[in-house]
Every structure is written in C-alpha cells, then in structure tokens.
N, C-alpha and C. Protein backbone atom coordinates (compact mmCIF):
# COMPACT_ATOMS: atom_id res chain seq x y z
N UNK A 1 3.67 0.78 -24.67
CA UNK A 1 2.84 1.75 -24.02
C UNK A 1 1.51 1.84 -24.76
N UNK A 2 0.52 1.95 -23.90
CA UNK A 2 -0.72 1.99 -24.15
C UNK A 2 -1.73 3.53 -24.61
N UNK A 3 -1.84 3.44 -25.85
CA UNK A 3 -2.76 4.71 -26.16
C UNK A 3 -3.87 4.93 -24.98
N UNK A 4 -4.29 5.98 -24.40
CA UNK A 4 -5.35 6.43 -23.65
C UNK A 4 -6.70 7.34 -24.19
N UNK A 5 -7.66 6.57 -24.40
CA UNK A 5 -8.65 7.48 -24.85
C UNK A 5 -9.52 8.15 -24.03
N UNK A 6 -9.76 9.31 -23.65
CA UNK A 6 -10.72 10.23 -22.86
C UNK A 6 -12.24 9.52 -23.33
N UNK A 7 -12.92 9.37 -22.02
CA UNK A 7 -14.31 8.92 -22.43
C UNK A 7 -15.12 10.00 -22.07
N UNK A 8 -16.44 9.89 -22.55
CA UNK A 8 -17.57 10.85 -22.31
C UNK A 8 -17.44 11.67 -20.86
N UNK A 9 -18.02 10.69 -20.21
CA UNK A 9 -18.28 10.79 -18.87
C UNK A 9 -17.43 10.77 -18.08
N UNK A 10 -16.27 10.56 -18.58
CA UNK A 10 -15.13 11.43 -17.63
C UNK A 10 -14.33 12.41 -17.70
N UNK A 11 -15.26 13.36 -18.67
CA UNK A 11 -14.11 14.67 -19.16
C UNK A 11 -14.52 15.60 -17.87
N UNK A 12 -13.69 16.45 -17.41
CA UNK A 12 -14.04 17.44 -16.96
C UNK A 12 -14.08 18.96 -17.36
N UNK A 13 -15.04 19.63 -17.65
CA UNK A 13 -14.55 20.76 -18.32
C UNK A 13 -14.55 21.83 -17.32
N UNK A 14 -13.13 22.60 -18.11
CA UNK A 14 -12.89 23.91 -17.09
C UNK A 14 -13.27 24.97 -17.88
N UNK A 15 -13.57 26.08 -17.37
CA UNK A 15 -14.15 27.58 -18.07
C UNK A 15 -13.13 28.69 -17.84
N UNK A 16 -12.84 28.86 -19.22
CA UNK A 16 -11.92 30.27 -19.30
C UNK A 16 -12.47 31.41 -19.69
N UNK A 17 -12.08 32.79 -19.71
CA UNK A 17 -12.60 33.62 -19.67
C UNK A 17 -11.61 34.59 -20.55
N UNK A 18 -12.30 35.52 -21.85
CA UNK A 18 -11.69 36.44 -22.47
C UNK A 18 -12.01 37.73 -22.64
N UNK A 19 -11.31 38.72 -22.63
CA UNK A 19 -11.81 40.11 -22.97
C UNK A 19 -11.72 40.36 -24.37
N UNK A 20 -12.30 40.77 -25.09
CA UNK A 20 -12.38 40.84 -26.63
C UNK A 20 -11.46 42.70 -26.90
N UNK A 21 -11.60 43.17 -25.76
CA UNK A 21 -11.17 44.63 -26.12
C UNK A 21 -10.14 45.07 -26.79
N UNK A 22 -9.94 45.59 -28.02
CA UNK A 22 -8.77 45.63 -28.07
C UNK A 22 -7.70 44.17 -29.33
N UNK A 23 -8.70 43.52 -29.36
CA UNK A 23 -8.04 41.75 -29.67
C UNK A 23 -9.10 42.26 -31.34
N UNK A 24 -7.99 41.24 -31.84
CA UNK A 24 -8.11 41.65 -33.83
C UNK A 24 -9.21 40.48 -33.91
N UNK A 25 -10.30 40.13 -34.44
CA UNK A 25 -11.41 39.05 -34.67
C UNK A 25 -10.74 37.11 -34.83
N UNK A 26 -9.70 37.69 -35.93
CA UNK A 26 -9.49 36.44 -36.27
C UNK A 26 -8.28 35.67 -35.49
N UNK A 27 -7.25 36.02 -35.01
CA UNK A 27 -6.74 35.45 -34.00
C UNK A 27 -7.83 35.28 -32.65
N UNK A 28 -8.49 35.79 -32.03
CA UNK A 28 -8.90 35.88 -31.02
C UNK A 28 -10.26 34.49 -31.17
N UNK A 29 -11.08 34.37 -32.86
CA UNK A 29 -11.66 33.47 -32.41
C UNK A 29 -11.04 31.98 -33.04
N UNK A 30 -9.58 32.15 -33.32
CA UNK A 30 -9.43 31.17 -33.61
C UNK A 30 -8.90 30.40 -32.18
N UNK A 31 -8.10 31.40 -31.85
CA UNK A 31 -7.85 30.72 -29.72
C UNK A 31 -9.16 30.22 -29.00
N UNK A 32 -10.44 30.72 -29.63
CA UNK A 32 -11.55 29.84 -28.51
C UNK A 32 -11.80 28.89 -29.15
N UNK A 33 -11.82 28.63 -30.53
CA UNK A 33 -12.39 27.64 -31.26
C UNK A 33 -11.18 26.40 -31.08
N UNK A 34 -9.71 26.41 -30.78
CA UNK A 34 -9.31 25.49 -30.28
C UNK A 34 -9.19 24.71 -28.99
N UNK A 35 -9.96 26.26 -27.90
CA UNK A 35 -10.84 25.47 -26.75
C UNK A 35 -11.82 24.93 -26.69
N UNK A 36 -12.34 25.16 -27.48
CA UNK A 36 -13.49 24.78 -27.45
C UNK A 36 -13.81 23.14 -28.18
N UNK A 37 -12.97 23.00 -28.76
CA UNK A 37 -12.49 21.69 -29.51
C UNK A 37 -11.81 20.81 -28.10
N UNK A 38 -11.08 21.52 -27.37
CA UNK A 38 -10.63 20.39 -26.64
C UNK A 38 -8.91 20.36 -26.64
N UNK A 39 -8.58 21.08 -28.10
CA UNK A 39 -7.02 20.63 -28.28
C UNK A 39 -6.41 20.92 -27.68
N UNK A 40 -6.68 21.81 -26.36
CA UNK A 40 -5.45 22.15 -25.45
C UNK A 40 -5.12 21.60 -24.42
N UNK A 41 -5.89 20.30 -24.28
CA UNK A 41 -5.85 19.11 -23.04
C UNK A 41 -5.11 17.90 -23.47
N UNK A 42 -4.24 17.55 -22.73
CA UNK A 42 -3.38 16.74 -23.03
C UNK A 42 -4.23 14.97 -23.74
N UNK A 43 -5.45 15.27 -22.70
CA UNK A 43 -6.47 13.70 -23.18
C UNK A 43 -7.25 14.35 -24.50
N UNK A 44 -6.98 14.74 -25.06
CA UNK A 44 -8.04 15.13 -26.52
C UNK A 44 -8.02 13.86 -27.19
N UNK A 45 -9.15 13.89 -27.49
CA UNK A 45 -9.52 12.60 -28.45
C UNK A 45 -10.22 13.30 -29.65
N UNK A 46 -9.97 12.76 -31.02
CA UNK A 46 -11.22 13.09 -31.97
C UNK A 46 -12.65 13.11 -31.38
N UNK A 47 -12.88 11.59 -31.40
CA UNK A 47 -14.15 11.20 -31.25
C UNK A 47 -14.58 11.49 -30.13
N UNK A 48 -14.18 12.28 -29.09
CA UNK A 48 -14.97 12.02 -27.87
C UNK A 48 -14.69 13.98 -27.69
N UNK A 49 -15.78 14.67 -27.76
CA UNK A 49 -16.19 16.27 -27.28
C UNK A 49 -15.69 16.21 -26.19
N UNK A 50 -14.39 17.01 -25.56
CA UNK A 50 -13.64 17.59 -24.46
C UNK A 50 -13.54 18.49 -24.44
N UNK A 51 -13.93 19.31 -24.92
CA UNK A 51 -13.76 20.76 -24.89
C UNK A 51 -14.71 21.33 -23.70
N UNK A 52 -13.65 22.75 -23.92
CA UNK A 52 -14.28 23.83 -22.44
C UNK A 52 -14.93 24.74 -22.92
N UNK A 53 -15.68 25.50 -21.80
CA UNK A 53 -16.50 26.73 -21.68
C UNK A 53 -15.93 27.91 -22.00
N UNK A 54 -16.12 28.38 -22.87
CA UNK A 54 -15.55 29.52 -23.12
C UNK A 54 -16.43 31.28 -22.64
N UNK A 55 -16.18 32.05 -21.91
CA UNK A 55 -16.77 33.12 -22.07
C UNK A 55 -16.39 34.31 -22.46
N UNK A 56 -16.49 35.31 -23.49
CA UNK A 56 -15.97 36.26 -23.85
C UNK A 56 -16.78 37.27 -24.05
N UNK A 57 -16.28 38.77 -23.07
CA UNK A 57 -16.86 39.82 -22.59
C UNK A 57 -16.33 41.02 -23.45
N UNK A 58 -17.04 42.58 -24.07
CA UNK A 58 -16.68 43.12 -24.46
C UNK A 58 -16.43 43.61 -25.93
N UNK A 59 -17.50 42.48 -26.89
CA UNK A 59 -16.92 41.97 -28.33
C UNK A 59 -17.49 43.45 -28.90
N UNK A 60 -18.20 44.54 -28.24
CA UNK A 60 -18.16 45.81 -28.97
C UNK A 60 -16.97 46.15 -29.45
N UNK A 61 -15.80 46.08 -28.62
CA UNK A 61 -14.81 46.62 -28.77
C UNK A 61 -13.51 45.67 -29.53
N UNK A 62 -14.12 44.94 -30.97
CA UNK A 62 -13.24 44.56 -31.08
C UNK A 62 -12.35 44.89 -32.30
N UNK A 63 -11.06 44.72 -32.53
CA UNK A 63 -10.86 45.45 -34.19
C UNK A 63 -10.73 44.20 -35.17
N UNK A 64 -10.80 45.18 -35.92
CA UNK A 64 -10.65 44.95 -37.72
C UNK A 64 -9.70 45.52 -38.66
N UNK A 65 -8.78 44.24 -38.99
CA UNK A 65 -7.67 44.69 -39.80
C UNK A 65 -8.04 45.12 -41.34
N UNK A 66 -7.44 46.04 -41.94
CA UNK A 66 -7.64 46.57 -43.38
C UNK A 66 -8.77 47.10 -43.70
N UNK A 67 -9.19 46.87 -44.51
CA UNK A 67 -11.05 47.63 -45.36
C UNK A 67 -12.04 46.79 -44.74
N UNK A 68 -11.92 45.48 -43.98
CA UNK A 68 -13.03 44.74 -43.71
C UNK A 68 -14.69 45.86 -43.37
N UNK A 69 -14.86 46.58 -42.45
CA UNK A 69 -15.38 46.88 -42.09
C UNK A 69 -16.26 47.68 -43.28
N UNK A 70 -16.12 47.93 -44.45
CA UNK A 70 -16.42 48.25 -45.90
C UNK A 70 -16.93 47.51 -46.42
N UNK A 71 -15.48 46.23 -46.60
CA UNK A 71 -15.91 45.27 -47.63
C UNK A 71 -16.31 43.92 -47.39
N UNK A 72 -15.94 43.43 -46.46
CA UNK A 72 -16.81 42.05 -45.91
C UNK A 72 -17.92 42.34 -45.76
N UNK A 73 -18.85 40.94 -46.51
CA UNK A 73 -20.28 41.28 -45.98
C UNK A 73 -20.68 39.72 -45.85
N UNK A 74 -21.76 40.02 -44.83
CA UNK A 74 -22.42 38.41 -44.14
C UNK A 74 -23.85 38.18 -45.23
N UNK A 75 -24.15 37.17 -45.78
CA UNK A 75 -25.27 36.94 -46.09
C UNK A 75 -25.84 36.00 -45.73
N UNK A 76 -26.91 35.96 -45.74
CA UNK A 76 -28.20 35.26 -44.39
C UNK A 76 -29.43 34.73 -45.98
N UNK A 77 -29.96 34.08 -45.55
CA UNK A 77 -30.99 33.59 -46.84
C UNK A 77 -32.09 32.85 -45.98
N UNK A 78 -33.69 33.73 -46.05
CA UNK A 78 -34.92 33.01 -45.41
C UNK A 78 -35.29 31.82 -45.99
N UNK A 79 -34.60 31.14 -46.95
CA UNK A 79 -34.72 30.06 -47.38
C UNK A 79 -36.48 30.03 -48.98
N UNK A 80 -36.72 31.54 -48.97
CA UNK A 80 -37.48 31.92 -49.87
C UNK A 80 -37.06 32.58 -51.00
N UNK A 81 -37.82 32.78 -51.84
CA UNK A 81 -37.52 32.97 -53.22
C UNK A 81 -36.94 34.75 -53.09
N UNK A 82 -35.82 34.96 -53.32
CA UNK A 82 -35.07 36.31 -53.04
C UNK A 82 -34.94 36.84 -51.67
N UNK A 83 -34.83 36.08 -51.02
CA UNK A 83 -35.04 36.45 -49.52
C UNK A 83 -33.54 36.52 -49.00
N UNK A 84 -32.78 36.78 -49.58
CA UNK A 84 -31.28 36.79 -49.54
C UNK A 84 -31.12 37.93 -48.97
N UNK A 85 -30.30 38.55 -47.38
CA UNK A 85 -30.28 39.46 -47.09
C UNK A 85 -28.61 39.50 -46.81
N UNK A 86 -28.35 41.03 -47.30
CA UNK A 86 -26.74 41.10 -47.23
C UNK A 86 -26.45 42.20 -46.34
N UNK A 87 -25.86 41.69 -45.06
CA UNK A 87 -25.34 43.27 -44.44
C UNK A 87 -23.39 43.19 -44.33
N UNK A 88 -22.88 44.74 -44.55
CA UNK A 88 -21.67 44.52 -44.26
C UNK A 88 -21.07 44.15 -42.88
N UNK A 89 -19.78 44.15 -42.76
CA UNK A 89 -19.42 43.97 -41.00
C UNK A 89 -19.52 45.24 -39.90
N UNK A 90 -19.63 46.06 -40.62
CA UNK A 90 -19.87 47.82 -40.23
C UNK A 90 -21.49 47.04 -39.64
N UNK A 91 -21.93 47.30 -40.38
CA UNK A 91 -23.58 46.87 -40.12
C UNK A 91 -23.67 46.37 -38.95
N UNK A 92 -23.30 44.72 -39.47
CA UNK A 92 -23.66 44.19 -38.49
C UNK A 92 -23.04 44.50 -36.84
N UNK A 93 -21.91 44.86 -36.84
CA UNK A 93 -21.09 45.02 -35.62
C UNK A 93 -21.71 46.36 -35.04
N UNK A 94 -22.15 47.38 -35.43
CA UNK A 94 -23.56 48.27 -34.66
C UNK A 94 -24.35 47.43 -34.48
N UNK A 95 -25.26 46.56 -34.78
CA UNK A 95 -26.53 46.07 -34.53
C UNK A 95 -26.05 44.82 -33.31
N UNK A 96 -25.62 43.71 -33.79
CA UNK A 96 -25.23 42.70 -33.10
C UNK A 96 -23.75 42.55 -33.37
N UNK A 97 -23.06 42.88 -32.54
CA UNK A 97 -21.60 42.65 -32.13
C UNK A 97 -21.28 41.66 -31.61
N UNK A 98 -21.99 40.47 -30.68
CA UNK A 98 -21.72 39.43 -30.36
C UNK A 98 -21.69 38.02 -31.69
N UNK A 99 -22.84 38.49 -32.05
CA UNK A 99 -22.82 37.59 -33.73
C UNK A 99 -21.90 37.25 -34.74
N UNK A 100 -20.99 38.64 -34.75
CA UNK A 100 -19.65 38.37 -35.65
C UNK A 100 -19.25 37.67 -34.64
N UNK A 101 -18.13 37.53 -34.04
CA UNK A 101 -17.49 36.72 -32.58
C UNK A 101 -18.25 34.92 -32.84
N UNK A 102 -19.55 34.96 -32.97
CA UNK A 102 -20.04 33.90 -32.86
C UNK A 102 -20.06 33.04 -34.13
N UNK A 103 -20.02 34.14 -35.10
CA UNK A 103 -20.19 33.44 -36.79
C UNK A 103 -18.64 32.94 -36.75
N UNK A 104 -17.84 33.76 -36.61
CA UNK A 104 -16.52 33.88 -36.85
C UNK A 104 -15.99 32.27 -36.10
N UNK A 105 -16.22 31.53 -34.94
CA UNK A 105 -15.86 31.03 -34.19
C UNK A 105 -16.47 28.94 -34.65
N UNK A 106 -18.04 29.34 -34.93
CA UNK A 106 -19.16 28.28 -36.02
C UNK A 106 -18.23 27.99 -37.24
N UNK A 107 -18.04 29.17 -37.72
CA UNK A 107 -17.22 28.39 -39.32
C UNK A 107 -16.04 27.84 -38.98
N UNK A 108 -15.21 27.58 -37.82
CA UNK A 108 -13.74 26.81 -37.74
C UNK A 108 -13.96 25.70 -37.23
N UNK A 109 -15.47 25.55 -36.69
CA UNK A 109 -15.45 24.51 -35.58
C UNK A 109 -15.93 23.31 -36.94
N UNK A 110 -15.99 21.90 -36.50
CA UNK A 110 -16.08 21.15 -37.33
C UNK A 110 -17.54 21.18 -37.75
N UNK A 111 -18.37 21.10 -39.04
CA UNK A 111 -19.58 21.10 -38.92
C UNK A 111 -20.33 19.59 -39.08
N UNK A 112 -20.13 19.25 -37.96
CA UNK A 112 -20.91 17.97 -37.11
C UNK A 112 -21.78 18.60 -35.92
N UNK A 113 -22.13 17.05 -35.91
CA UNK A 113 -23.05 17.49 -34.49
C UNK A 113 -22.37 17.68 -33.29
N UNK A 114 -20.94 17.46 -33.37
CA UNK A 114 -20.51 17.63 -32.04
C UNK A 114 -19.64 18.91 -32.22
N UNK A 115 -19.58 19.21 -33.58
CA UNK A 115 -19.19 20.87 -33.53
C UNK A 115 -20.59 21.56 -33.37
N UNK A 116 -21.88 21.52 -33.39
CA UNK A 116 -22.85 22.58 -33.09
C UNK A 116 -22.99 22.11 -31.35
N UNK A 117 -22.47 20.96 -30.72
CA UNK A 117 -22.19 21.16 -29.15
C UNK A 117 -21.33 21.67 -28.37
N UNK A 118 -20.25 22.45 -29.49
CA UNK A 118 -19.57 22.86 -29.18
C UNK A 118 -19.30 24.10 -28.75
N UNK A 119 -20.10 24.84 -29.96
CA UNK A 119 -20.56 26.28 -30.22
C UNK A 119 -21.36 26.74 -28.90
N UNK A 120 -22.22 25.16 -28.46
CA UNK A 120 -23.24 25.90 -27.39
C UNK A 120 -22.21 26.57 -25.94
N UNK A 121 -21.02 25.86 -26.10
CA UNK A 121 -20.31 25.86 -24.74
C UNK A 121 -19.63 27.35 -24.59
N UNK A 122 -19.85 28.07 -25.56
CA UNK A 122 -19.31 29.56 -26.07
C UNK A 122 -20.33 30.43 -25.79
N UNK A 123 -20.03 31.31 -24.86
CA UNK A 123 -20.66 32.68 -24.12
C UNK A 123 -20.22 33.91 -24.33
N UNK A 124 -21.20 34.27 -25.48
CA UNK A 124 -20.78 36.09 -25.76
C UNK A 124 -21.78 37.01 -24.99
N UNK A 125 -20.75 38.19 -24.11
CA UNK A 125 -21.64 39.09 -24.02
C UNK A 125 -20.99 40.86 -24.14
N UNK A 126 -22.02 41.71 -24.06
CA UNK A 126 -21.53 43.14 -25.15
C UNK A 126 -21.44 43.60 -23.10
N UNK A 127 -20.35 44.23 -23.17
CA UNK A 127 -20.46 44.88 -21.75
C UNK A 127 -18.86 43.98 -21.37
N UNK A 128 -18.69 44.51 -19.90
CA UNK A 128 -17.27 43.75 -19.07
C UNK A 128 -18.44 42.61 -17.88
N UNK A 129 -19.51 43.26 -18.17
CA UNK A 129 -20.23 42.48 -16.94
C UNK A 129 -20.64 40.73 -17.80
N UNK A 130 -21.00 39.89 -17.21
CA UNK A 130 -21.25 38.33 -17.52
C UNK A 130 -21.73 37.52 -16.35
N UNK A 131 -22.22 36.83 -16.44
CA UNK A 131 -23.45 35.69 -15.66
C UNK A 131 -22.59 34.80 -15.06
N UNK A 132 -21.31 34.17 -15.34
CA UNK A 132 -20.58 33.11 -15.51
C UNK A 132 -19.56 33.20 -13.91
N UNK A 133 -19.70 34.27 -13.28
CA UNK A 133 -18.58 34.75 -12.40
C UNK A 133 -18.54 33.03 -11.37
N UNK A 134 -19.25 32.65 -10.90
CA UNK A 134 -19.65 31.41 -10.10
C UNK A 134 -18.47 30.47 -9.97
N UNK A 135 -18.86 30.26 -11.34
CA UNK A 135 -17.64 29.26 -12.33
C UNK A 135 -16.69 29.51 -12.06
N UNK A 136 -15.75 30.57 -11.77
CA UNK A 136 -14.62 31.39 -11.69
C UNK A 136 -13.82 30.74 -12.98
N UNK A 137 -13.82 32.01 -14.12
CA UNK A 137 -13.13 30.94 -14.46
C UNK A 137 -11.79 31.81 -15.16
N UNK A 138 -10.80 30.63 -15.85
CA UNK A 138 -9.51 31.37 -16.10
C UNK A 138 -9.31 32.01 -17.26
N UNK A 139 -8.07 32.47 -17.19
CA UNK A 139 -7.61 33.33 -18.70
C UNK A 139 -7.55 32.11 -19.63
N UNK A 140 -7.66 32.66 -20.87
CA UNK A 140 -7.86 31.84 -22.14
C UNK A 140 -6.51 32.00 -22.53
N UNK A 141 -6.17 30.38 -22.17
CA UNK A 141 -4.65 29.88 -22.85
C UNK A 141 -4.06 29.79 -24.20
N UNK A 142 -2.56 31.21 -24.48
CA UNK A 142 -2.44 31.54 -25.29
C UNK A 142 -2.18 30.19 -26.79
C-alpha cells in the first residue's frame, strides 16, 4: 500500500466556528491550534499547510484558572534601548481580549513560515456577532 500525500492545490479547507464563553484559555487554544495545523484531517501532511479556518466569537468572556490574572504577564519590546513594556493578563484582557486568544494560539503553532500562514487563517472577534456567517461554518471538533 501506497503512502498518500495531500498537495497544495488540492486541499480543501473547511471553517469551524467557536464560542470562547465560558471555555478556560488553554484547552480552548490548544483545540484551534490543532485545526489550524491540519491534524484533524485524515490527509495531513507535514510539509504541505492543510489546515482550516478557524473563527472564534466572544473571547471577553473567557476564564482563567488560579492567580493568572495577577501573575502572568506579557512582555512586548520596541526593539529600543529600555523600551520593554510589561502588562499583566488582567491588563491586557480589559484592553485587548482578542490578543491573549491570539498570543496564546502563535506560541503552539510551529514558528515557520507556514506556521505565521497559519495564524492568518484564525478569526478573533469580542462580541457573539462575526463577518464569517457566509462560510457557514461548523462546531470546532472536540
């Protein structure tokens, strides 16, 4: 029997859809980041980007297990001399709530170029409402 490799131009990608409400950070972006990879299609290949669209609605509302919200903190650097800026997850999750969701999801994915094409295929938005309805797309497979 013959190995089958998925090629470029014949993947098809399908778009699933998640509610963040309610859902703990780190299970929730580790389930898109393995859609988003592709691994839940029977043709996954390393080398060849199969992965799907992911959209996830609601990431105001999402929780945080233990002290995180205290003691985790994100740091960002303007690439200048002390320009190092530190906010906690409290912080940031008032200001930009889609960003954690998005940081959280960037650091699992592989950091290649076909993990930053991957990231693009990932749609956060703060609200139940989203752009994506067209697409129709499905629940995000557990």
């Amino acid at each position: 029997m013959q190995t089958t490799f998925a090629k470029q131009e014949a993947v098809k990608r399908n778009w699933y859809f998640a509610s963040a409400k309610g859902r703990v950070l780190g299970p929730l972006a580790t389930q898109i980041a393995v859609v988003l990879m592709g691994k839940t299609r029977p043709d996954w290949t390393p080398s060849t980007d199969s992965g799907d669209y992911v959209v996830v609605t609601e990431v105001e509302n999402l929780v945080f297990t233990g002290r995180k919200i205290e003691r985790k903190k994100y740091r960002f650097h303007s690439g200048y001399m002390g320009g190092i800026t530190e906010l906690s997850l409290g912080t940031l999750h008032a200001k930009k709530p889609e960003m954690i969701l998005q940081l959280a999801v960037k650091r699992m994915l592989p950091k290649t170029i076909q993990g930053r094409h991957q990231l693009k295929r990932l749609k956060v938005f703060k609200g139940a409402a989203h752009g994506h309805t067209s697409q129709k797309p499905l629940p995000l497979p557990e």
